[in-house]
Each structure stands twice: as C-alpha cells, then as structure tokens.
C-alpha atoms as a PDB file:
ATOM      1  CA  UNK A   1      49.891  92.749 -27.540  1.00  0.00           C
ATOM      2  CA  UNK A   2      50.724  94.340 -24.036  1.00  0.00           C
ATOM      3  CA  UNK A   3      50.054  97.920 -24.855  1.00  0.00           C
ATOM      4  CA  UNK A   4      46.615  96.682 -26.399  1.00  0.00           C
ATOM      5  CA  UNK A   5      45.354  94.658 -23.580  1.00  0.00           C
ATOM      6  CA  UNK A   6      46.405  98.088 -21.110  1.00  0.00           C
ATOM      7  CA  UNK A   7      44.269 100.409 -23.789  1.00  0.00           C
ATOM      8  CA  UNK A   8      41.140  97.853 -23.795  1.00  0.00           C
ATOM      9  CA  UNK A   9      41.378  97.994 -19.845  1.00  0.00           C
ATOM     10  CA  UNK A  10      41.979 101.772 -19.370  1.00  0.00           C
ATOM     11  CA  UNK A  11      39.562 102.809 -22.086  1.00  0.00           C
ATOM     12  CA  UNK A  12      41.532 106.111 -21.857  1.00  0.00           C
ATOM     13  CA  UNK A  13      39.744 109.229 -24.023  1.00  0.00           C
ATOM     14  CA  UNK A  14      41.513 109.105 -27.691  1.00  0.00           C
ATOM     15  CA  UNK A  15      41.479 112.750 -28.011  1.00  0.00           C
ATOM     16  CA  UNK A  16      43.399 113.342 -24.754  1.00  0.00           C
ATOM     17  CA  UNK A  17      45.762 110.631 -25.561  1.00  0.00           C
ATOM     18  CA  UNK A  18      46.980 112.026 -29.069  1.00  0.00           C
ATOM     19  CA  UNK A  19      47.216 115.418 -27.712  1.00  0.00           C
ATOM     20  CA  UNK A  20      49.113 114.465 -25.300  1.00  0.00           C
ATOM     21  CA  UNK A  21      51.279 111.968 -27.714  1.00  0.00           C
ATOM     22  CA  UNK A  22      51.924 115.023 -29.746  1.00  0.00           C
ATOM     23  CA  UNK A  23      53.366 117.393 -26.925  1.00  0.00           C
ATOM     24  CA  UNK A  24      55.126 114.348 -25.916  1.00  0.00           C
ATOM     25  CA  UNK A  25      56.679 113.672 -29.553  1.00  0.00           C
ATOM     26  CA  UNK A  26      57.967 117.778 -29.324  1.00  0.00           C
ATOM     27  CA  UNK A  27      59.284 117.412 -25.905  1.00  0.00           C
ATOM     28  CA  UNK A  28      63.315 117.311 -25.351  1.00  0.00           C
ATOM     29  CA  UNK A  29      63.023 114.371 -23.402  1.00  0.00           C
ATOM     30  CA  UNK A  30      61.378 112.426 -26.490  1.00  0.00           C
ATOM     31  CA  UNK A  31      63.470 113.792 -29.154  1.00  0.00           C
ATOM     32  CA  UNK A  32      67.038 113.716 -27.140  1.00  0.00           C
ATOM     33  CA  UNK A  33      69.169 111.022 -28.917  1.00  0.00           C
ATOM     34  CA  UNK A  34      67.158 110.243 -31.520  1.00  0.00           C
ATOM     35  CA  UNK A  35      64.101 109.486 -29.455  1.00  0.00           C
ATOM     36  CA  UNK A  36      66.484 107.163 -26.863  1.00  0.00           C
ATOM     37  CA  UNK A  37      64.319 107.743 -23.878  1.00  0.00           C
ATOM     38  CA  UNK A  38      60.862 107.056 -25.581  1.00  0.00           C
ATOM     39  CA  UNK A  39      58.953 104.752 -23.316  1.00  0.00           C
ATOM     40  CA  UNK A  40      57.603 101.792 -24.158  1.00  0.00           C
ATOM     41  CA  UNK A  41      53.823 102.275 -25.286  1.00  0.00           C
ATOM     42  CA  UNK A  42      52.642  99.984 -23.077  1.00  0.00           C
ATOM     43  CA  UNK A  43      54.090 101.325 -19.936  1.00  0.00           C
ATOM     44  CA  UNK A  44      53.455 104.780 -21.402  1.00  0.00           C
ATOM     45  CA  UNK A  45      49.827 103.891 -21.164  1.00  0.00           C
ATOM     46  CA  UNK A  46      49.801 101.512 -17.829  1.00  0.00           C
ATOM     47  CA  UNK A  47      51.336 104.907 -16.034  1.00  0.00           C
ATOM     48  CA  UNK A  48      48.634 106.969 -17.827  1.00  0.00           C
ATOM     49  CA  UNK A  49      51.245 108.925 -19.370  1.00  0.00           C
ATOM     50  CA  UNK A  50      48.613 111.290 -21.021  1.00  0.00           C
ATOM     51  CA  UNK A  51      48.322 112.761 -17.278  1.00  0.00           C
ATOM     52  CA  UNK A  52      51.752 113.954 -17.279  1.00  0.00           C
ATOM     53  CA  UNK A  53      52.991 117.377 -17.674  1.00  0.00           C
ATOM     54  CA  UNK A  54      55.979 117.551 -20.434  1.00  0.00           C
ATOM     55  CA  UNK A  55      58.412 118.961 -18.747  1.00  0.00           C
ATOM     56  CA  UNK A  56      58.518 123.671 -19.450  1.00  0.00           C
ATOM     57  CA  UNK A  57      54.668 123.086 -19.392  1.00  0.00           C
ATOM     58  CA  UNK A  58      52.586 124.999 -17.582  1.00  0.00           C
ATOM     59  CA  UNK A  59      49.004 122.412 -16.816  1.00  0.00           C
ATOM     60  CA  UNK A  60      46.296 123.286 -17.539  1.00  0.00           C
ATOM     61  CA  UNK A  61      43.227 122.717 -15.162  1.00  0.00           C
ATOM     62  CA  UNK A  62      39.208 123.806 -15.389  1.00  0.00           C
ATOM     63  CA  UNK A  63      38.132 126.224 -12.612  1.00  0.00           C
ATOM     64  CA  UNK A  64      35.904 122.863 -11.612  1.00  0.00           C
ATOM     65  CA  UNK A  65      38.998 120.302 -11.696  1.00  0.00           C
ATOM     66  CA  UNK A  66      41.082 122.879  -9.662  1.00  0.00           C
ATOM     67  CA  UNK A  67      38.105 123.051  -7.204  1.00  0.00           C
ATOM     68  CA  UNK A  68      37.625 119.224  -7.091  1.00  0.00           C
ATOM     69  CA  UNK A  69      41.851 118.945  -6.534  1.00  0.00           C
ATOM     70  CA  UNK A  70      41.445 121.858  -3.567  1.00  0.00           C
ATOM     71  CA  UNK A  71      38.609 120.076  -2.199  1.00  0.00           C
ATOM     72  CA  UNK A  72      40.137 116.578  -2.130  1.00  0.00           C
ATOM     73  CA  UNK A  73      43.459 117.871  -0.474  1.00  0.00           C
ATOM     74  CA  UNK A  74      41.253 120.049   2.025  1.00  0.00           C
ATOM     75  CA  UNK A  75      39.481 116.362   3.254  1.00  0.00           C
ATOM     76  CA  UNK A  76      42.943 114.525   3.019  1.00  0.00           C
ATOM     77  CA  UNK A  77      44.373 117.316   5.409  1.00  0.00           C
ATOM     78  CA  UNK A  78      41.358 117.439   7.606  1.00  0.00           C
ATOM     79  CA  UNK A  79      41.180 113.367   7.774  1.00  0.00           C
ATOM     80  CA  UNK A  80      45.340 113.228   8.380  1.00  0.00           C
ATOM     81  CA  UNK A  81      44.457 115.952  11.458  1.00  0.00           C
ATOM     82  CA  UNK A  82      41.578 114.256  12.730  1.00  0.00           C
ATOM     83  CA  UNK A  83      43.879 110.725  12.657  1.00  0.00           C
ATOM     84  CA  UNK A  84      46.776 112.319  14.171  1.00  0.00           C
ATOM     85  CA  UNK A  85      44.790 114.118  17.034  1.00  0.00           C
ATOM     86  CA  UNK A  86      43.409 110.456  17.908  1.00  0.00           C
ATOM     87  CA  UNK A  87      46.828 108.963  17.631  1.00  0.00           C
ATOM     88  CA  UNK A  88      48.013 111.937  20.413  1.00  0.00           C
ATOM     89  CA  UNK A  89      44.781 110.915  22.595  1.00  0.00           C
ATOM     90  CA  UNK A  90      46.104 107.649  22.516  1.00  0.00           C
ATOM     91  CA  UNK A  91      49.091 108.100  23.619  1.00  0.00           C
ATOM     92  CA  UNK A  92      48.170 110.669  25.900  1.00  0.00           C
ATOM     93  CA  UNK A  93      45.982 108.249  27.656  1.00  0.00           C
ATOM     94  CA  UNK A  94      48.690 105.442  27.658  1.00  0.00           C
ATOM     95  CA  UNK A  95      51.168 107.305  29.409  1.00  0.00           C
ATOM     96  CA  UNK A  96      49.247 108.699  31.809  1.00  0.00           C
ATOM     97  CA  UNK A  97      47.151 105.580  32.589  1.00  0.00           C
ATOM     98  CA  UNK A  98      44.168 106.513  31.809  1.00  0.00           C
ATOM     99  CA  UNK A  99      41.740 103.274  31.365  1.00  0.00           C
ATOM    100  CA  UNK A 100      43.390 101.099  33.556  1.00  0.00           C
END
C-alpha cells in the first residue's frame, strides 16, 4: 500500500497524527458532502497533513518553536539582504566599469 510505504518513510509521531486526524474528521471541509473532499490517506500523509491548521483554528506553537520560527525567518531575511546587496554591487560595478 501507498499510504503505508509514505508512513514507514515519514515515521511521523502517532500521537500528533490522530490528533490531528480527529480535528480534521470535525472540520467543515471533511464533513461537507458527506466527507466529498477527504483526501486520500496517502497524500494526506506525503503533504504531512498533520502540520496543517483546520481551517477557524487558531495554531498553536511552544514559546521555543515560535523562537526557532522567528529565528529562522530573521537568518532567511538577513541572508536574502546580504544576497541582494551583492547582486546591487554587481551591477553597480558592471555599469560603471569597474574591473575592466
């Protein structure tokens, strides 16, 4: 089976995934037309569908996670700056001839 081979590779945490299978099952989008739009399990689980917020939830994050997120975006923003600042050099340099 699909959606077994995607849970033996993920190895995702069982407790998170039931939780999150049972906010799922409440949800509107799961139960509209008699559970219509229920994804397939295994792209449920290839798309780590335990991640997701259901929609008219408010996620929930640690104090640590939230630090960890603010920190990663803080580097991403700092490494897009420092890329874009070369980029400007570069150009800079090009048009005025510099190096030649």
């Amino acid at each position: 089976m699909k959606a077994e081979a995607a849970w033996n590779r993920l190895k995702p945490d069982l407790a998170r995934v039931l939780a999150a299978l049972a906010r799922w099952n409440a949800s509107d989008g799961w139960t509209k037309d008699g559970g219509r739009y229920i994804p397939h399990p295994t792209t449920w689980l290839n798309r780590e569908g335990w991640n997701d917020v259901v929609p008219g939830e408010t996620p929930s994050m640690s104090a640590a996670d939230m630090a960890a997120a603010q920190k990663r975006t803080d580097e991403a923003k700092a490494a897009h700056e420092a890329q874009m600042a070369a980029l400007a050099r570069k150009r800079s340099d090009e048009l005025l001839g510099v190096g030649k």
